[in-house]
Protein backbone atom coordinates (compact mmCIF):
# COMPACT_ATOMS: atom_id res chain seq x y z
CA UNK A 1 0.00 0.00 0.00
CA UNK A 2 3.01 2.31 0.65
CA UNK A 3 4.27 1.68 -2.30
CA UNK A 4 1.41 2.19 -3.98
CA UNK A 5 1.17 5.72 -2.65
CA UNK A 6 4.52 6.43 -3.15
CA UNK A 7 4.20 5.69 -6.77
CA UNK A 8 1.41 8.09 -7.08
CA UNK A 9 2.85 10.89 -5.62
CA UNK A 10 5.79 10.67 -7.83
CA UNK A 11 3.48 10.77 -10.59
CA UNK A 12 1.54 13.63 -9.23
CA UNK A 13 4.61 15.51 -8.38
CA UNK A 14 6.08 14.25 -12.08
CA UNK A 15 2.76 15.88 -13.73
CA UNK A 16 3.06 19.00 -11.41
CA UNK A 17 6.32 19.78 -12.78
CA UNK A 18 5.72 18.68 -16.64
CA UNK A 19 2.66 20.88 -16.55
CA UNK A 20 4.15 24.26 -14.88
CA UNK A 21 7.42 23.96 -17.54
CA UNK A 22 4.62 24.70 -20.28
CA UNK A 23 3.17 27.66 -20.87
CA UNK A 24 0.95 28.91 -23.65
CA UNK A 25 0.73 31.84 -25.90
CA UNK A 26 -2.85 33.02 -26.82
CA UNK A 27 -3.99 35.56 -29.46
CA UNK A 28 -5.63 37.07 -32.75
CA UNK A 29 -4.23 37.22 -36.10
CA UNK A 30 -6.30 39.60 -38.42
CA UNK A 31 -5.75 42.16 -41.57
CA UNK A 32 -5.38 45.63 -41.11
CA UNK A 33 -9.23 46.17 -41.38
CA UNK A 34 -9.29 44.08 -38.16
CA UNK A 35 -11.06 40.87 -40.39
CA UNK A 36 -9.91 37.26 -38.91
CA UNK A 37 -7.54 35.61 -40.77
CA UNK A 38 -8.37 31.82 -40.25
CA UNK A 39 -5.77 29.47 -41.30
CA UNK A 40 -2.39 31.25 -40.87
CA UNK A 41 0.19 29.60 -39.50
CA UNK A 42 1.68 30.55 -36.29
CA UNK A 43 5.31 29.64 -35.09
CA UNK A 44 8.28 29.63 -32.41
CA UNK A 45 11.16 30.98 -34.42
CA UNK A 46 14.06 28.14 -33.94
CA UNK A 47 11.44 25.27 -33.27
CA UNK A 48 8.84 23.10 -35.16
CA UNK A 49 5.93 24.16 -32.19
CA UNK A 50 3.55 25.38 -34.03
CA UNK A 51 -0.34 25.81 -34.73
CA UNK A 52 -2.85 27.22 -37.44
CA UNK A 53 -5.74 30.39 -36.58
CA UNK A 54 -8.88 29.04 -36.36
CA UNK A 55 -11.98 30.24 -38.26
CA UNK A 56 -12.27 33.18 -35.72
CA UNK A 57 -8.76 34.04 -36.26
CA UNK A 58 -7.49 32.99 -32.27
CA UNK A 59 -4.88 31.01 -31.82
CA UNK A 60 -3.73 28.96 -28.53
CA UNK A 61 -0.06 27.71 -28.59
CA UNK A 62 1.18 25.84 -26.25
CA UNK A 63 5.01 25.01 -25.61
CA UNK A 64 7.57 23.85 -23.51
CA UNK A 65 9.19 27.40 -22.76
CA UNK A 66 7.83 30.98 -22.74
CA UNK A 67 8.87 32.44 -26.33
CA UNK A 68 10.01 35.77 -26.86
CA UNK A 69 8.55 36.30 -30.41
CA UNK A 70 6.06 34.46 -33.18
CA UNK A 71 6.75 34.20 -36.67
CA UNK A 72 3.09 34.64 -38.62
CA UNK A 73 2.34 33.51 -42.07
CA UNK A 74 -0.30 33.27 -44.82
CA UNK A 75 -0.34 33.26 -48.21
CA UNK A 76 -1.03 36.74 -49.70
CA UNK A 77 -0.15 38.51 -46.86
CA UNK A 78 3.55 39.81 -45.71
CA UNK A 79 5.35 37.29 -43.30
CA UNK A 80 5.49 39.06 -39.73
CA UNK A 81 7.60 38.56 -36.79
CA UNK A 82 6.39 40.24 -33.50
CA UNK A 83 7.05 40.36 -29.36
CA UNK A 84 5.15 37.76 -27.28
CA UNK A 85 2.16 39.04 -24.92
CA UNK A 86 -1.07 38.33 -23.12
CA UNK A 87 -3.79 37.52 -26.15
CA UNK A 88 -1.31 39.71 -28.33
CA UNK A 89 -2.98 40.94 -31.51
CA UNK A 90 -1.33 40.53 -34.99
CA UNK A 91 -2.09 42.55 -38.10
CA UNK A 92 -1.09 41.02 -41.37
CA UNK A 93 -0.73 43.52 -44.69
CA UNK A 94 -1.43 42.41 -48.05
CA UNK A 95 1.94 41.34 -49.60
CA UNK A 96 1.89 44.24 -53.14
CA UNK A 97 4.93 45.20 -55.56
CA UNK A 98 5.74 47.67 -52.77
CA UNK A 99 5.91 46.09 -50.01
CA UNK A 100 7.59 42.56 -51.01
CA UNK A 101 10.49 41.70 -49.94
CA UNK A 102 12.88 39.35 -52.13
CA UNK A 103 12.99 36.10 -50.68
CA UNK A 104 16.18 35.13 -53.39
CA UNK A 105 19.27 36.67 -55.11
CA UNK A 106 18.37 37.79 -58.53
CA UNK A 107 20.99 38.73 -61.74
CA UNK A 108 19.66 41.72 -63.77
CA UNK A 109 21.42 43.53 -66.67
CA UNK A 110 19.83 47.00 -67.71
CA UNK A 111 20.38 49.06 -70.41
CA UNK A 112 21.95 52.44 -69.65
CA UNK A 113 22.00 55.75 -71.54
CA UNK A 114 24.62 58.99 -70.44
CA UNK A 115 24.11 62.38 -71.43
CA UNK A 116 27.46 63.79 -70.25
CA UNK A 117 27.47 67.70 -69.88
CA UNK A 118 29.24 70.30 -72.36
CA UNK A 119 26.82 68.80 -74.93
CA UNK A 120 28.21 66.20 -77.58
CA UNK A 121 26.82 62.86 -78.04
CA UNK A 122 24.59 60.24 -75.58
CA UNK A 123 26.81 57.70 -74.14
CA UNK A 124 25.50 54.30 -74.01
CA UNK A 125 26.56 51.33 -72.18
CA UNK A 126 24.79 49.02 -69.58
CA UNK A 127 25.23 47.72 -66.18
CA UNK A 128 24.73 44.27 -64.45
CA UNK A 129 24.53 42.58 -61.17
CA UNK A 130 22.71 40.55 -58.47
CA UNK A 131 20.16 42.15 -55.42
CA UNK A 132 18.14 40.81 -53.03
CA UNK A 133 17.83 43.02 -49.67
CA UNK A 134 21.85 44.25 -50.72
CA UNK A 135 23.57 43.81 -53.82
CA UNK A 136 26.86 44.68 -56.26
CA UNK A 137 27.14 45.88 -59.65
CA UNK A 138 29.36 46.84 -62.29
CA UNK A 139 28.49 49.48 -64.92
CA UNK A 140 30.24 50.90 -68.25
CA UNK A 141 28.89 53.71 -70.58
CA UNK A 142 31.12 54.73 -73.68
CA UNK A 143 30.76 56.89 -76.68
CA UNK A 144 33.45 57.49 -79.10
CA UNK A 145 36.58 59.24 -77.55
CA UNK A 146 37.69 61.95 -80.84
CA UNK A 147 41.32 61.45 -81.49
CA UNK A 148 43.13 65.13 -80.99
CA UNK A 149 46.64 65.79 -82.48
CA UNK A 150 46.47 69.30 -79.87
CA UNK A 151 45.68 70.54 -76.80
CA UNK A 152 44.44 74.16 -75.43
CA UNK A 153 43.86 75.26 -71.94
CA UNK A 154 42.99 78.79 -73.12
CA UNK A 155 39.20 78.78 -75.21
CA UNK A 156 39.50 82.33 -75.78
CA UNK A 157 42.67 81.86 -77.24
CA UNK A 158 41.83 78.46 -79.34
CA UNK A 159 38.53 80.13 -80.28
CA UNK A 160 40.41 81.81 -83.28
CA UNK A 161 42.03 79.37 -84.56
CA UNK A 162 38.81 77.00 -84.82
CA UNK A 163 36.29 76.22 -87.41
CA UNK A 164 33.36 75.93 -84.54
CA UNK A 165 33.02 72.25 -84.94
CA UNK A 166 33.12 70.19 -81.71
CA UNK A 167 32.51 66.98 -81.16
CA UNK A 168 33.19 64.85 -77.84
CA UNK A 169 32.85 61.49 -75.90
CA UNK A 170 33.06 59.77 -72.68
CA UNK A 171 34.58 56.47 -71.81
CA UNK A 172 33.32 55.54 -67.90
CA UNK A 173 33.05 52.75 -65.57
CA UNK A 174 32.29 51.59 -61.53
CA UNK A 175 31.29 48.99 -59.40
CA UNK A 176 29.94 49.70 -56.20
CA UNK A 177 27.14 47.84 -53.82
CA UNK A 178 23.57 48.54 -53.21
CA UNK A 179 20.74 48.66 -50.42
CA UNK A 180 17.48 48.34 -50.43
CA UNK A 181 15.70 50.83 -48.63
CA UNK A 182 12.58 48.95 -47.35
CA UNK A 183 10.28 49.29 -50.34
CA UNK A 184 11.20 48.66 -54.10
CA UNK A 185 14.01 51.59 -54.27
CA UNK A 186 17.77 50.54 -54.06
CA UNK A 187 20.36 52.80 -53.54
CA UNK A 188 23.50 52.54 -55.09
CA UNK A 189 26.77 53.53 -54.76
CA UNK A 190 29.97 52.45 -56.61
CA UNK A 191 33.51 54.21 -57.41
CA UNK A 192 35.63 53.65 -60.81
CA UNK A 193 37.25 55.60 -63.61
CA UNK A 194 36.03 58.51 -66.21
CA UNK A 195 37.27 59.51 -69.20
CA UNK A 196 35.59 62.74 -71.05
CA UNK A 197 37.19 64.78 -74.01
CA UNK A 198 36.27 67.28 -75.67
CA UNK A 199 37.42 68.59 -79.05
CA UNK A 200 37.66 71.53 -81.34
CA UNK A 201 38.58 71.31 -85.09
CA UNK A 202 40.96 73.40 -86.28
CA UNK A 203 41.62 75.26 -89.78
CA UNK A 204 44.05 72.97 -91.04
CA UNK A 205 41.54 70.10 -90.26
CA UNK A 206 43.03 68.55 -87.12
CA UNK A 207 41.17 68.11 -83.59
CA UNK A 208 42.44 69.91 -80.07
CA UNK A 209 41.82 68.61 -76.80
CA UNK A 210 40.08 71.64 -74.79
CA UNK A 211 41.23 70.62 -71.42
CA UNK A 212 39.28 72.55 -69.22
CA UNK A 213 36.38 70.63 -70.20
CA UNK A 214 37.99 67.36 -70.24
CA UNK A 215 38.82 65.20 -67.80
CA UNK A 216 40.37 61.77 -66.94
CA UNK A 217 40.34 59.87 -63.41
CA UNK A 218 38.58 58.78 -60.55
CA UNK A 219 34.30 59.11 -60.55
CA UNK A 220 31.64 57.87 -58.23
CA UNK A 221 28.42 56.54 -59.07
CA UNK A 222 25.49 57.20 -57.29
CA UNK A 223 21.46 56.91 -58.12
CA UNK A 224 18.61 54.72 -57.22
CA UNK A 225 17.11 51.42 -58.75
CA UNK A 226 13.65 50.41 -58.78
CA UNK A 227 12.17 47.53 -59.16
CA UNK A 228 8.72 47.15 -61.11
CA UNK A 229 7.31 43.79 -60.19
CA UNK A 230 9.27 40.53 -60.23
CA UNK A 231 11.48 41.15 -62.62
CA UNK A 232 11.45 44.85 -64.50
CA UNK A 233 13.10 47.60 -63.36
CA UNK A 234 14.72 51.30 -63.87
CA UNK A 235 17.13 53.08 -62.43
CA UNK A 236 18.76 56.79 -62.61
CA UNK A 237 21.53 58.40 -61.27
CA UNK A 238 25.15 60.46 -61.88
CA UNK A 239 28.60 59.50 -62.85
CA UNK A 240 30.65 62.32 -61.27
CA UNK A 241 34.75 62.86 -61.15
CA UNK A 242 36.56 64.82 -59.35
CA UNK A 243 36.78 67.36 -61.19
CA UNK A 244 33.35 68.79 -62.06
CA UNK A 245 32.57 66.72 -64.78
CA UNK A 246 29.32 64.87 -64.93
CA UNK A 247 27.41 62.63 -66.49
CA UNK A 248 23.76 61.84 -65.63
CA UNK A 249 21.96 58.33 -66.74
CA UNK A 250 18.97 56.41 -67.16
CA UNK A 251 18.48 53.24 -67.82
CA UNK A 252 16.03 50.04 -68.28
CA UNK A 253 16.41 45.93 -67.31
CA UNK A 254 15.48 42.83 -66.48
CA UNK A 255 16.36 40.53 -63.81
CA UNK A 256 16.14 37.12 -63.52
């Protein structure tokens, strides 16, 4: 009979202690019109405890160890992590264009056009790379470089001898990173090397290099990317070197 009672008591005492290392985390998971979402799924980061809403849109989890935050999901609506507390509310969005974040690294290559000051022709080129919340690129833009057999540092002294035809080009390239900036703009940000000339023709027929308006060295990229959808996007922006030279861009491309 002792025995008996002893056994009992250690289960007793054995349930006691099972029951008060569980807890249980209760709540509502709704959109933000305050509609229950029934059928989202409800999880402890780290762990496979887990449980679905119910048609009501409450939820009762119960686990071995008080949690410090739920992961929410359902399809349609963005993914949400939030704090644990008493019969906590959560408020999915809609996932849109806007407000999705990439789940996987994507390559892109985009056209780009340059329209590089002290007039002269566009510069075209194009740029490629790979983003998800962060990413790296290269770009390169050219348009013919004129061949000069002079060079003048004076204009109002070359001005004479010209014929008033000028022509120029630019020859430019970076790589640099990017960062998403919580919605479907990317900044970016990259450093590499400019070349710009520009030429006046002469009355024998030759071509001098006006130097004041040329320029050859360092440059830094920077302008924004966004993405349109899935795979589409644009971006903008301005090659700049150190010298005031610069060279503003557009451009169009596709990632995949």
């Amino acid at each position: 009979m002792k025995k008996k009672r002893l056994v009992l008591s250690a289960l007793l005492l054995l349930g006691t202690v099972v029951a008060s290392a569980q807890t249980t985390v209760n709540g509502t998971v709704t959109d933000k019109k305050g509609n229950p979402i029934p059928g989202a799924k409800v999880e402890i980061p780290g762990t496979e405890e887990s449980v679905l809403t119910d048609l009501d849109g409450t939820f009762s989890l119960t686990t071995s160890s008080m949690p410090e935050m739920v992961n929410v999901y359902y399809v349609g609506m963005q993914p949400k992590s939030q704090a644990v507390t008493p019969d906590m509310l959560v408020r999915l969005a809609k996932t849109t264009w806007w407000n999705k974040k990439p789940d996987t690294w994507q390559w892109f290559a985009a056209l780009q056009g340059a329209f590089p000051e002290s007039g002269g022709s566009p510069a075209f080129g194009m740029s490629v790379g790979c983003m998800k919340s962060y990413g790296f690129y290269a770009k390169a833009i050219f348009s013919g470089i004129p061949s000069t057999s002079h060079e003048w540092d004076d204009f109002t002294t070359l001005k004479p001898w010209t014929k008033g035809n000028r022509k120029s080009g630019t020859l430019a390239f970076a790589v640099g990173g990017m960062i998403r900036l919580g919605c479907p703009f990317y900044f970016n940000l990259g450093l590499g090397y400019m070349k710009r000339t520009v030429a006046w023709e002469l009355s024998d027929g030759s071509w001098a290099k006006y130097n004041d308006n040329s320029y050859s060295g360092l440059c830094i990229d920077a302008g924004l990317t966004l993405r349109c959808g899935d795979h589409f996007l644009v971006n903008g922006g301005i090659l700049t070197g150190t010298k005031i030279v610069h060279a503003p861009y557009i451009g169009i491309g596709y990632s995949f």
